[in-house]
N, C-alpha and C. Protein backbone atom coordinates (compact mmCIF):
# COMPACT_ATOMS: atom_id res chain seq x y z
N UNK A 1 -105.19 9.30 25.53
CA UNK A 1 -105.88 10.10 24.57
C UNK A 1 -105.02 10.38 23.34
N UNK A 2 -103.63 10.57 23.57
CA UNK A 2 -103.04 10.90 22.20
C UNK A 2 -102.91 10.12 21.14
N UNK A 3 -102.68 8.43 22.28
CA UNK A 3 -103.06 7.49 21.29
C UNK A 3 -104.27 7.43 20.39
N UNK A 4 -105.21 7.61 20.93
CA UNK A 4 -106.62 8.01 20.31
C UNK A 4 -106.47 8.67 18.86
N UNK A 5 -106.15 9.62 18.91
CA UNK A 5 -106.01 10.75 17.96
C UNK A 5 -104.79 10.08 16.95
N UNK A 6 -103.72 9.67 17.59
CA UNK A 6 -102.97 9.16 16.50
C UNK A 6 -103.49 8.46 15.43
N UNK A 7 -104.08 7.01 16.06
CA UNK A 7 -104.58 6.23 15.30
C UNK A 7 -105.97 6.62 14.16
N UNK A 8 -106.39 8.16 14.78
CA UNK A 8 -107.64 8.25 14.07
C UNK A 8 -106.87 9.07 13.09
N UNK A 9 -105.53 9.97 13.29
CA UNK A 9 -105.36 10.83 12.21
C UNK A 9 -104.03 9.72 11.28
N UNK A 10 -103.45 8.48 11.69
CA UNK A 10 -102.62 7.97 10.87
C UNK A 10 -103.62 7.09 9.82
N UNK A 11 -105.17 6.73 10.45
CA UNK A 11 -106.01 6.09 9.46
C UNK A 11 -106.48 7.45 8.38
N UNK A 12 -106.47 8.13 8.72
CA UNK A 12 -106.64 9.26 7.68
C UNK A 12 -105.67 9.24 6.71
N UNK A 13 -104.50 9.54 7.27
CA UNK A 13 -103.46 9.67 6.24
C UNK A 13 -103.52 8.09 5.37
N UNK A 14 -103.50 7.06 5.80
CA UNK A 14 -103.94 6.00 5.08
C UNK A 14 -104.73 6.20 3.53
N UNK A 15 -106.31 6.66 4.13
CA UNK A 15 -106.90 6.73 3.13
C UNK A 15 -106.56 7.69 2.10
N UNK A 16 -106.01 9.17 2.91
CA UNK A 16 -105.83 9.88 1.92
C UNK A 16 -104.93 9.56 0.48
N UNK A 17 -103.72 8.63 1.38
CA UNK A 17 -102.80 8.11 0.28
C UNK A 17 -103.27 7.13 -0.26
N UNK A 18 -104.31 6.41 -0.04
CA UNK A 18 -105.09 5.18 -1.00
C UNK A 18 -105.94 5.99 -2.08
N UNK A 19 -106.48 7.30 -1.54
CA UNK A 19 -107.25 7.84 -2.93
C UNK A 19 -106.05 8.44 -3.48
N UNK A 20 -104.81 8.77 -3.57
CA UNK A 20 -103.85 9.53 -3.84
C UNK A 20 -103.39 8.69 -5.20
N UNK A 21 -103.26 7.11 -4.77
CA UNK A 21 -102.69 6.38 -5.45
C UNK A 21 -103.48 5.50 -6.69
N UNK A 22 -105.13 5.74 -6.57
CA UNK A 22 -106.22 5.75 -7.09
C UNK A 22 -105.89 6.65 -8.26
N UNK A 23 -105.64 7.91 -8.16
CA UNK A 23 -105.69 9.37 -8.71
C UNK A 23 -106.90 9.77 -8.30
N UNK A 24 -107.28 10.28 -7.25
CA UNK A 24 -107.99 11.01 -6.50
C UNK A 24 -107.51 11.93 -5.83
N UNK A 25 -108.04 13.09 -5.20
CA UNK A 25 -107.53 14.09 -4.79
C UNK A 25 -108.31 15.17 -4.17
N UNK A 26 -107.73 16.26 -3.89
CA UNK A 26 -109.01 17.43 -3.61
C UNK A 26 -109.48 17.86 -4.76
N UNK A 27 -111.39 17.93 -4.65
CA UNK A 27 -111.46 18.11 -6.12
C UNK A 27 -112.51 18.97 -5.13
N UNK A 28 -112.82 20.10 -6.21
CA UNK A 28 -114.25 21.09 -5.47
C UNK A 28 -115.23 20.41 -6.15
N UNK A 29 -116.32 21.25 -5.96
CA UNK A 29 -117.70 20.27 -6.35
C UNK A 29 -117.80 21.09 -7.13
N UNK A 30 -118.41 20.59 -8.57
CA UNK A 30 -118.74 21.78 -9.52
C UNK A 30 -117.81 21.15 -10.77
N UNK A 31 -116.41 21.29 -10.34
CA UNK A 31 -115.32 21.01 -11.48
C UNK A 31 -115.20 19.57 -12.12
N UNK A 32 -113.95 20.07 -12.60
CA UNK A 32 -113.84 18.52 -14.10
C UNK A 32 -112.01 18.38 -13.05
N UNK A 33 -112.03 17.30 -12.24
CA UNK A 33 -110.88 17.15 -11.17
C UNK A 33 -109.87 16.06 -12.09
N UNK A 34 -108.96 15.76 -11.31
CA UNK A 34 -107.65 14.63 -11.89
C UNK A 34 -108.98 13.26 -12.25
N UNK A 35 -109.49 13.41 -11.58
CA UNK A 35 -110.40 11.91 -11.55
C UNK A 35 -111.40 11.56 -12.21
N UNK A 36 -111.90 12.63 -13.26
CA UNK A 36 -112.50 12.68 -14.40
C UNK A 36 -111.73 11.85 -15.60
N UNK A 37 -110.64 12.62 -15.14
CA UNK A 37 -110.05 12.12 -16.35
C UNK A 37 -109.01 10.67 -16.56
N UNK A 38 -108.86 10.59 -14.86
CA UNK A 38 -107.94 9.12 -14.89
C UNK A 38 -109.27 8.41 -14.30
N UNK A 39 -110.32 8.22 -13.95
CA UNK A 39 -111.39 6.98 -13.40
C UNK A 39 -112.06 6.43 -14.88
N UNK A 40 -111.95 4.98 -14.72
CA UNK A 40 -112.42 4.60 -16.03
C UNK A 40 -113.76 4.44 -15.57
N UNK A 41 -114.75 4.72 -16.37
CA UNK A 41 -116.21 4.78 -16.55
C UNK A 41 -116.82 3.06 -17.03
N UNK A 42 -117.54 2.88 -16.84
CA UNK A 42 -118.30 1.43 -16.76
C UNK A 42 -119.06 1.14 -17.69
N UNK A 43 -118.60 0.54 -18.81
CA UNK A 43 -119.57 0.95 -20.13
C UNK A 43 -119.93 -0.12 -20.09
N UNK A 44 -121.30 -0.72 -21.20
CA UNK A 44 -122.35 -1.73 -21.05
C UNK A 44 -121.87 -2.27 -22.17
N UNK A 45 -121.42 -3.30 -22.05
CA UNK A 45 -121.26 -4.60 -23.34
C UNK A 45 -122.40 -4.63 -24.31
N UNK A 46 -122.04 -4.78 -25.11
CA UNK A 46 -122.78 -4.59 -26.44
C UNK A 46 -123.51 -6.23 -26.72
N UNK A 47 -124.71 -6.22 -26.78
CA UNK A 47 -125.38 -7.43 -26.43
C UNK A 47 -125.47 -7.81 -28.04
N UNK A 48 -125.80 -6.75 -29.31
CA UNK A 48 -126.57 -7.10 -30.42
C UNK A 48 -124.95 -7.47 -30.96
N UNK A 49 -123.99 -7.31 -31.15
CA UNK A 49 -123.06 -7.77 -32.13
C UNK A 49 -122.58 -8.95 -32.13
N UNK A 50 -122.62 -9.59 -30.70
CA UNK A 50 -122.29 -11.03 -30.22
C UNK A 50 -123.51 -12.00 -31.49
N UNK A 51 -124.21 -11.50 -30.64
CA UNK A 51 -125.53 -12.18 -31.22
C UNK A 51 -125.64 -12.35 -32.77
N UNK A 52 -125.41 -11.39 -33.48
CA UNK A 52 -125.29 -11.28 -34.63
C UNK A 52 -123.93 -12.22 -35.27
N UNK A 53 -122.81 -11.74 -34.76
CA UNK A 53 -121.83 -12.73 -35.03
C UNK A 53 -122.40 -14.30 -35.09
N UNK A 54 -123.01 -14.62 -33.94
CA UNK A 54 -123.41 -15.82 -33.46
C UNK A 54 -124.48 -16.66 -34.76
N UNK A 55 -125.22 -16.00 -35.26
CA UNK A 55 -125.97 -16.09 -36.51
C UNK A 55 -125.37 -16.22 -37.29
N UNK A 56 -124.63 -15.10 -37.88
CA UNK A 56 -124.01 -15.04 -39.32
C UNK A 56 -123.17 -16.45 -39.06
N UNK A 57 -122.38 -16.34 -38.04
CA UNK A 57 -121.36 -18.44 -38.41
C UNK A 57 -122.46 -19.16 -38.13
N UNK A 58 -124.07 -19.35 -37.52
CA UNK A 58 -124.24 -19.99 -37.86
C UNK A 58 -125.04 -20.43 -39.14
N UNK A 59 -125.38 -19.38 -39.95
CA UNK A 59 -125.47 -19.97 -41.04
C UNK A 59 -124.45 -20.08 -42.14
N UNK A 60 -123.49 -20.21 -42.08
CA UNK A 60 -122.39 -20.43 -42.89
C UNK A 60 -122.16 -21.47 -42.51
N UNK A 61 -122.37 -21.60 -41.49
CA UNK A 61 -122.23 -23.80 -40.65
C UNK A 61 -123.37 -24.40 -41.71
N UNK A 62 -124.54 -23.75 -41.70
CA UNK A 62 -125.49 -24.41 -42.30
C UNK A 62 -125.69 -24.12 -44.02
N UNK A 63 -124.73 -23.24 -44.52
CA UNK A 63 -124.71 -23.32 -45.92
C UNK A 63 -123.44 -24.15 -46.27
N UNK A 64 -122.05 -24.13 -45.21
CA UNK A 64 -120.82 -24.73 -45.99
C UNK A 64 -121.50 -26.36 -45.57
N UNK A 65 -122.78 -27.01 -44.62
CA UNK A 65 -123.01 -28.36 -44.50
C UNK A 65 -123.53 -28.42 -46.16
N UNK A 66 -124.72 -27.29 -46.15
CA UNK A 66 -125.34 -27.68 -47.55
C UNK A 66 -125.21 -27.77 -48.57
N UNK A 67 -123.60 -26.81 -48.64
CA UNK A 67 -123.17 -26.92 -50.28
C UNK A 67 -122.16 -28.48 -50.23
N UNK A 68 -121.68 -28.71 -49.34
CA UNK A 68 -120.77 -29.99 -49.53
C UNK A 68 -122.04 -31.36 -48.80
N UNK A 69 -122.90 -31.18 -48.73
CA UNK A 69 -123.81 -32.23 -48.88
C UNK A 69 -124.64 -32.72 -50.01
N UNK A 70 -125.19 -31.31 -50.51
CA UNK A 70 -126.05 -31.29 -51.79
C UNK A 70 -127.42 -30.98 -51.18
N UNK A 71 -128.36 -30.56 -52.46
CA UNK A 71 -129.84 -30.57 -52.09
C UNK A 71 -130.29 -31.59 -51.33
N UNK A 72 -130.29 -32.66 -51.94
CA UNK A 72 -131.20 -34.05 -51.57
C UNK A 72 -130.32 -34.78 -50.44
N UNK A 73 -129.41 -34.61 -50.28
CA UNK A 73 -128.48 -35.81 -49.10
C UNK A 73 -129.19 -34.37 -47.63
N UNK A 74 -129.10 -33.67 -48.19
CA UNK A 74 -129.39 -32.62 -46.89
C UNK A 74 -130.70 -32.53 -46.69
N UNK A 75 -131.98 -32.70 -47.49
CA UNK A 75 -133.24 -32.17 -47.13
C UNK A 75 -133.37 -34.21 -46.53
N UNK A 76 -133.04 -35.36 -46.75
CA UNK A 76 -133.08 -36.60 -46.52
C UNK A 76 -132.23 -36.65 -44.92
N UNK A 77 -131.42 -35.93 -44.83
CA UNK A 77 -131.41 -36.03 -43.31
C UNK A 77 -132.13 -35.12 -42.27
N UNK A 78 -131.97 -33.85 -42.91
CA UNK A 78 -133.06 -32.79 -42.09
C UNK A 78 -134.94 -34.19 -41.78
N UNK A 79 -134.95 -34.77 -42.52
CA UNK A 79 -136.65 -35.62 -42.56
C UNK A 79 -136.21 -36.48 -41.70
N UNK A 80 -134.71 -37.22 -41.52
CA UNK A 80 -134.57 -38.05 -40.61
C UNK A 80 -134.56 -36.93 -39.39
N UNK A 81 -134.02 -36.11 -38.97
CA UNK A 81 -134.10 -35.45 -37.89
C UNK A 81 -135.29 -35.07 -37.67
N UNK A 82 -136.27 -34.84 -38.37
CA UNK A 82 -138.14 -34.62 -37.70
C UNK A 82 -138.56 -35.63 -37.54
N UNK A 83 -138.07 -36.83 -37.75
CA UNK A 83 -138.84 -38.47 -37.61
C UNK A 83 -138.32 -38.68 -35.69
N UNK A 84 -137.37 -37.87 -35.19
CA UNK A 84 -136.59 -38.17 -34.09
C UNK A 84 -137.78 -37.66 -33.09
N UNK A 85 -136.87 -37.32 -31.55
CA UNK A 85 -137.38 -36.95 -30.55
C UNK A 85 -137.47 -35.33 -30.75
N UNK A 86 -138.03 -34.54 -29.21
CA UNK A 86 -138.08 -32.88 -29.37
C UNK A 86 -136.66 -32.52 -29.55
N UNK A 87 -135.45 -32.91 -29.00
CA UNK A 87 -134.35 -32.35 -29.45
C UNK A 87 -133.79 -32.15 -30.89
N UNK A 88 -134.23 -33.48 -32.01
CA UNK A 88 -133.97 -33.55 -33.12
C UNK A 88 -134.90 -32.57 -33.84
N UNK A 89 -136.31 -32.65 -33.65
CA UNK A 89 -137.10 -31.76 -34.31
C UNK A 89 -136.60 -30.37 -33.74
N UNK A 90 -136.48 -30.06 -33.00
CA UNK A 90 -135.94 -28.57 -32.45
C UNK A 90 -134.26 -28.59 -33.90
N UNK A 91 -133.77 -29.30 -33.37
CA UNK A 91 -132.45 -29.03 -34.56
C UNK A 91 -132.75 -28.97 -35.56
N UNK A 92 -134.03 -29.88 -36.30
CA UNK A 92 -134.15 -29.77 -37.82
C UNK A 92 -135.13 -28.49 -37.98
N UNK A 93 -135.20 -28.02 -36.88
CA UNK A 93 -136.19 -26.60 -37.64
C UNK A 93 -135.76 -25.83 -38.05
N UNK A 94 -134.10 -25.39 -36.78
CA UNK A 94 -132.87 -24.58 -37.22
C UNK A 94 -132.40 -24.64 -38.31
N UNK A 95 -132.68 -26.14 -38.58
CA UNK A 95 -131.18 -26.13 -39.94
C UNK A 95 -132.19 -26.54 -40.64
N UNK A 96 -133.22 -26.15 -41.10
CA UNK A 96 -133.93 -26.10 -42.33
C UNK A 96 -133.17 -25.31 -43.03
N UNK A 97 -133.46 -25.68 -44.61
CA UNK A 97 -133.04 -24.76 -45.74
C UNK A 97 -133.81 -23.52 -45.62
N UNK A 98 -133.16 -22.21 -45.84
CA UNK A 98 -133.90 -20.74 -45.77
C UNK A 98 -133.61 -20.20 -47.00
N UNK A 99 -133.54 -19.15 -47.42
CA UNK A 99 -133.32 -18.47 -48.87
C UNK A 99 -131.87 -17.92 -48.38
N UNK A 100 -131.78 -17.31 -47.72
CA UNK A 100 -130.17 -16.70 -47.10
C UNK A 100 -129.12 -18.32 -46.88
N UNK A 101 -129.87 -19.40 -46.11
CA UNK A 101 -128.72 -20.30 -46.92
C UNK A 101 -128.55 -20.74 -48.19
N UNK A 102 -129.60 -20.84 -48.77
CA UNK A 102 -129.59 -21.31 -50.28
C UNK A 102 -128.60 -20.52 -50.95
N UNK A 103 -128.67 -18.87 -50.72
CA UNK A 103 -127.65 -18.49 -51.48
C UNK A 103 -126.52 -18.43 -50.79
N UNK A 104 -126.26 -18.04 -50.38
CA UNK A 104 -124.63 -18.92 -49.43
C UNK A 104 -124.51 -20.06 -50.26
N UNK A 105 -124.66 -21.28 -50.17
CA UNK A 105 -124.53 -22.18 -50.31
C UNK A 105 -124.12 -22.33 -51.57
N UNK A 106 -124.94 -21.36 -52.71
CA UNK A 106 -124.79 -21.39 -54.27
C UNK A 106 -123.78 -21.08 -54.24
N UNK A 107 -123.10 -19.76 -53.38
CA UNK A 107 -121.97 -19.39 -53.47
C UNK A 107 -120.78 -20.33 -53.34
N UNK A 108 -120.98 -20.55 -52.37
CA UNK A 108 -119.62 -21.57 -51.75
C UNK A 108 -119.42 -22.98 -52.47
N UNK A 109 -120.68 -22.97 -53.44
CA UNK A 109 -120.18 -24.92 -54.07
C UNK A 109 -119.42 -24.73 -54.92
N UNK A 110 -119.24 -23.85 -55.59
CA UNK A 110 -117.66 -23.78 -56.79
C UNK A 110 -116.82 -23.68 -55.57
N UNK A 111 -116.82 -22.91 -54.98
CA UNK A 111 -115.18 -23.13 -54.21
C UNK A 111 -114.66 -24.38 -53.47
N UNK A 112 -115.67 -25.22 -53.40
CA UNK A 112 -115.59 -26.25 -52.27
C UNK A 112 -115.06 -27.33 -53.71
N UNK A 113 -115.54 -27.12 -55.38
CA UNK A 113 -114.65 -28.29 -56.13
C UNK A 113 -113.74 -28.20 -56.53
């Protein structure tokens, strides 16, 4: 029997020193304990800024193609890419000319000579 009890009160002391080393502790119910303030909290990744990033380069992909292609070398391949299969027409819908690349694009052709 004492063995009994040993093993049930040395697994105690175990855990107690695993929440110890956590920063856990005796905390009452009610209060603001050690573990408020050392447990890091689980915050939710931010879905819209990725996304946004992800846009903004890609139209700067699609204004720095259009200012170092030109009007016409670029709207002559965008027509070859709708003459293609669903993958090509899916790409040339993306990289159609928009008004937000057009001006990008105005921007960036002095710097690109």
């Amino acid at each position: 029997m004492a063995d009994t009890s040993y093993k049930e009160f040395d697994g105690r002391l175990r855990r107690i020193a695993k929440t110890h080393r956590r920063g856990g502790g005796f905390e009452a119910s009610g209060t603001l304990g050690q573990s408020y303030y050392t447990r890091r909290t689980k915050t939710r990744r931010p879905i819209l800024r990725p996304a946004l990033t992800a846009l903004v380069l890609f139209i700067c992909f699609k204004a720095l193609t259009l200012a170092h292609l030109g009007t016409a070398d670029y709207t002559a391949r965008l027509e070859a890419l709708q003459t293609g299969g669903t993958v090509q027409k899916i790409g040339a819908h993306f990289m159609a000319i928009d008004p937000i690349t057009d001006a990008a694009a105005a921007g960036i052709k002095p710097l690109l000579r």
